[in-house]
N, C-alpha and C. Protein backbone atom coordinates (compact mmCIF):
# COMPACT_ATOMS: atom_id res chain seq x y z
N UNK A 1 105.64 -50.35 62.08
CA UNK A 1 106.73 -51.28 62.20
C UNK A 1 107.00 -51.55 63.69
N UNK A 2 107.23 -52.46 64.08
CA UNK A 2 107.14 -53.15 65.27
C UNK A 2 109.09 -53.05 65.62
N UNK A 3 109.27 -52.46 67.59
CA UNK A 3 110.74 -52.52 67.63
C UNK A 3 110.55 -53.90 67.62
N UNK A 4 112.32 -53.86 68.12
CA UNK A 4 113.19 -54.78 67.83
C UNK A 4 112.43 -55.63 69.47
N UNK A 5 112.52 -55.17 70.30
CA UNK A 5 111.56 -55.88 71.72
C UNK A 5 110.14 -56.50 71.36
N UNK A 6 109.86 -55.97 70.74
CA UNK A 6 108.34 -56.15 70.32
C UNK A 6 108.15 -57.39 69.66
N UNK A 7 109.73 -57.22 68.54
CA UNK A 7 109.64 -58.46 67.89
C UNK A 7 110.26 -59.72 68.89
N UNK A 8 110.84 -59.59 69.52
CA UNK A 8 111.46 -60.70 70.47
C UNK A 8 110.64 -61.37 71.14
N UNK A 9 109.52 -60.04 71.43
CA UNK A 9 108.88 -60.81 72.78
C UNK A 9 107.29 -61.92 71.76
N UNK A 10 106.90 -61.00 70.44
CA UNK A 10 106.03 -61.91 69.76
C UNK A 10 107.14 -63.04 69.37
N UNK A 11 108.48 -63.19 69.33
CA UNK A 11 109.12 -64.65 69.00
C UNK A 11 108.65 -65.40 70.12
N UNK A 12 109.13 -64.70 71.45
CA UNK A 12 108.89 -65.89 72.60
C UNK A 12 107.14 -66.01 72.88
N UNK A 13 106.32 -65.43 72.10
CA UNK A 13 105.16 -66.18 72.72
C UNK A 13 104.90 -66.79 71.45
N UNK A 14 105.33 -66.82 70.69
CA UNK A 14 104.73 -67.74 69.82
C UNK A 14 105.45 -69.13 69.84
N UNK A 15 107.01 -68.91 70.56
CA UNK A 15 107.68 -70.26 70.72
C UNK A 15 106.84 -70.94 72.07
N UNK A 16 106.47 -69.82 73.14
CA UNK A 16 106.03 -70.75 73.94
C UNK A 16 104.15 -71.67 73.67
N UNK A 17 103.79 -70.67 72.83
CA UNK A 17 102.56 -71.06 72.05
C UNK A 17 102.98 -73.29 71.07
N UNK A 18 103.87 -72.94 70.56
CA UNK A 18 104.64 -74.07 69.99
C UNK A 18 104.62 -75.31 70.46
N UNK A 19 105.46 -74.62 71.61
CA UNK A 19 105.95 -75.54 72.42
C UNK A 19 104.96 -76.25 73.34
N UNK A 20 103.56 -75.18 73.35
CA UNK A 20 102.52 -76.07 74.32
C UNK A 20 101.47 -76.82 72.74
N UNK A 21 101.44 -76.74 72.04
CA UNK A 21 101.07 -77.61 70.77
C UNK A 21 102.24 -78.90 70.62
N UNK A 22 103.13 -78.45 70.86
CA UNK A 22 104.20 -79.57 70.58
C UNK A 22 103.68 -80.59 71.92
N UNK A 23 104.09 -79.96 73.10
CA UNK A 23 103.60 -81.00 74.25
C UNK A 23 102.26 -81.75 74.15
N UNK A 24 101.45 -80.77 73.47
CA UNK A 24 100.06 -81.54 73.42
C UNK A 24 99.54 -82.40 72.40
N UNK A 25 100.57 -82.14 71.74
CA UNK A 25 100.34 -83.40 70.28
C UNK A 25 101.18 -84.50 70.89
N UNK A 26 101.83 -84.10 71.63
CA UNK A 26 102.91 -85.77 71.79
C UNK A 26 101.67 -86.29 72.93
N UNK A 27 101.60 -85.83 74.19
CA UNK A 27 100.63 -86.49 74.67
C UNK A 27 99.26 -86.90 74.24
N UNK A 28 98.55 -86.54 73.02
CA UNK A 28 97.57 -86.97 72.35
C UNK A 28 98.38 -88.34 71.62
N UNK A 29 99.74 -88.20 71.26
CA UNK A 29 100.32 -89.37 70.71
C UNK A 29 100.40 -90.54 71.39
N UNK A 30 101.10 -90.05 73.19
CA UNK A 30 101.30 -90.86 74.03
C UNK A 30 99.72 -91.82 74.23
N UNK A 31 98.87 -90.98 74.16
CA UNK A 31 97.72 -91.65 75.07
C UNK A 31 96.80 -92.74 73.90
N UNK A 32 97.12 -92.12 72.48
CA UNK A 32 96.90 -93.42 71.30
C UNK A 32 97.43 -94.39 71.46
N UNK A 33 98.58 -94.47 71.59
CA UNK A 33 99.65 -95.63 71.54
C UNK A 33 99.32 -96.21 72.76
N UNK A 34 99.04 -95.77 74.03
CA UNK A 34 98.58 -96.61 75.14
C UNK A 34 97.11 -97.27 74.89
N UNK A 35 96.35 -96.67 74.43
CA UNK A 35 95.18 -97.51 73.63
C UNK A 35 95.13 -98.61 72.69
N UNK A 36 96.03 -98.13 72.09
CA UNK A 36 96.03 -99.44 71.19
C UNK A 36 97.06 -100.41 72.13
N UNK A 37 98.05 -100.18 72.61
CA UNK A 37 98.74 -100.99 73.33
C UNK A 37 97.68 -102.12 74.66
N UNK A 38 96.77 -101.36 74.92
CA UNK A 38 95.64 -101.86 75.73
C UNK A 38 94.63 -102.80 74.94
N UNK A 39 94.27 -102.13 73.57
CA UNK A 39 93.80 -103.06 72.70
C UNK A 39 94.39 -104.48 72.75
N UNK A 40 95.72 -104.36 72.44
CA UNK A 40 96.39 -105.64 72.07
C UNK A 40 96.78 -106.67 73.19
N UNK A 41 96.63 -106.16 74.69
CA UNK A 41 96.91 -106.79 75.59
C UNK A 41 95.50 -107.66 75.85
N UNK A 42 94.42 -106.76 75.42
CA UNK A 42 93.08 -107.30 75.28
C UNK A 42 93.22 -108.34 74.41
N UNK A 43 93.56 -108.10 73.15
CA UNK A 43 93.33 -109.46 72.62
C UNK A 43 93.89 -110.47 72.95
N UNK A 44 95.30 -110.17 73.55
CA UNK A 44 96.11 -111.50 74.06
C UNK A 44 95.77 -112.32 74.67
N UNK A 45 95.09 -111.16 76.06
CA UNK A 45 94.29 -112.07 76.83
C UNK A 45 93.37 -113.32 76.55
N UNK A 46 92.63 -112.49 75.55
CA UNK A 46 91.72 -113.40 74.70
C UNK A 46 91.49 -114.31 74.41
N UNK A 47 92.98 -114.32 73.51
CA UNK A 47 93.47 -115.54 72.96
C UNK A 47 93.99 -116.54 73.72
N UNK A 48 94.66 -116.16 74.77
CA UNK A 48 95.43 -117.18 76.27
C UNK A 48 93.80 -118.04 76.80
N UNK A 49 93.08 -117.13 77.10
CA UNK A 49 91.63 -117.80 77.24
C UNK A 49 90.70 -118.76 77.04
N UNK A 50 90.60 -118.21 74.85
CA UNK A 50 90.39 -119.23 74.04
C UNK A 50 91.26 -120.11 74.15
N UNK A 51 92.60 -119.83 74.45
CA UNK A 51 93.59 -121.46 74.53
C UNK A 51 93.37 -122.12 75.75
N UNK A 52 92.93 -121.81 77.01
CA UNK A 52 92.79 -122.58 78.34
C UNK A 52 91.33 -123.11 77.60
N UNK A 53 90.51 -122.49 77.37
CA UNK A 53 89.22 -122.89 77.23
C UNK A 53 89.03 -124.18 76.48
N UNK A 54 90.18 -124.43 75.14
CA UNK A 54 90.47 -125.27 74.28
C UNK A 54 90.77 -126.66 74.74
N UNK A 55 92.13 -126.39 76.16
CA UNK A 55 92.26 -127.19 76.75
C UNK A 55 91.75 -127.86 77.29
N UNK A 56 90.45 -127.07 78.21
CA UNK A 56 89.72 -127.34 79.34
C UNK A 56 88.78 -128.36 78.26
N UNK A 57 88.50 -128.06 77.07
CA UNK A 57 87.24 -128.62 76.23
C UNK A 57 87.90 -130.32 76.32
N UNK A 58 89.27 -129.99 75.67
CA UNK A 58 90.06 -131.35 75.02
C UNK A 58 90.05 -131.87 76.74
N UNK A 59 89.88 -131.67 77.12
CA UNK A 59 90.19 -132.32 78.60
C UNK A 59 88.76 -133.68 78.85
N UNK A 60 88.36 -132.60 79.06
CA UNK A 60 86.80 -133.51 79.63
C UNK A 60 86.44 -133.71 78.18
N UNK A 61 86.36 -133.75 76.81
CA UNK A 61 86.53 -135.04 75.96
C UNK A 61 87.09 -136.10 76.48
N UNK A 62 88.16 -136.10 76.65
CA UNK A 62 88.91 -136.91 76.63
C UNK A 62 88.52 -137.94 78.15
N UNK A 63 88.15 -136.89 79.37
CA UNK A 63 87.88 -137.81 80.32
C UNK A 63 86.44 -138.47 79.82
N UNK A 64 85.22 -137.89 79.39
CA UNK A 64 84.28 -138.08 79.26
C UNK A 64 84.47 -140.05 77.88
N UNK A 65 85.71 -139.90 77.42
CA UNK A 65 86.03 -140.75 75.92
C UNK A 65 86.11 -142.28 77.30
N UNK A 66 87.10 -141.73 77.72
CA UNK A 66 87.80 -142.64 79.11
C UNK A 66 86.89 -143.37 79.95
N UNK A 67 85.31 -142.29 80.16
CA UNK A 67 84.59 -142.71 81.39
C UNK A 67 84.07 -144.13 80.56
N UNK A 68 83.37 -143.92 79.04
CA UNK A 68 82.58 -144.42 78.33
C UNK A 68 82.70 -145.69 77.76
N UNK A 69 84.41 -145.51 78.03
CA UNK A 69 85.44 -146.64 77.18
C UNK A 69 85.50 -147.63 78.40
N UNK A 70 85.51 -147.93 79.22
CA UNK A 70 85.51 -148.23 80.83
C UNK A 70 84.38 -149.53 81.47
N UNK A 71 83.03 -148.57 80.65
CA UNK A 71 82.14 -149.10 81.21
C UNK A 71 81.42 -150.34 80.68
């Protein structure tokens, strides 16, 4: 049978055991959520891109419609 110290001190290493699982699951949490948060800034980008690119297309249609119509 284990004293009464014995038992205190296996409480505090197993709380501080815990407590470094606890810290290390949240930062395994933190650093998902910044991934995917990076994911999605990726796609935004993307998409802002495909939309200039869209523009840029409808553009020179449109000048290229203009040059043709002209001549």
């Amino acid at each position: 049978m284990k004293s009464s110290h014995e038992r205190e001190q296996l409480i505090k290493d197993i709380n501080v055991l815990l407590t470094q699982a606890y810290d290390s699951t949240l930062d395994e949490i933190h650093a998902l959520l910044k991934r995917i948060d990076d994911v999605d800034d990726d796609e935004d980008l993307k998409a802002i891109k495909v939309k200039k690119l869209e523009k840029i297309y409808a553009l020179m249609v449109l000048c290229l419609g203009m040059k043709f119509k002209t001549k």
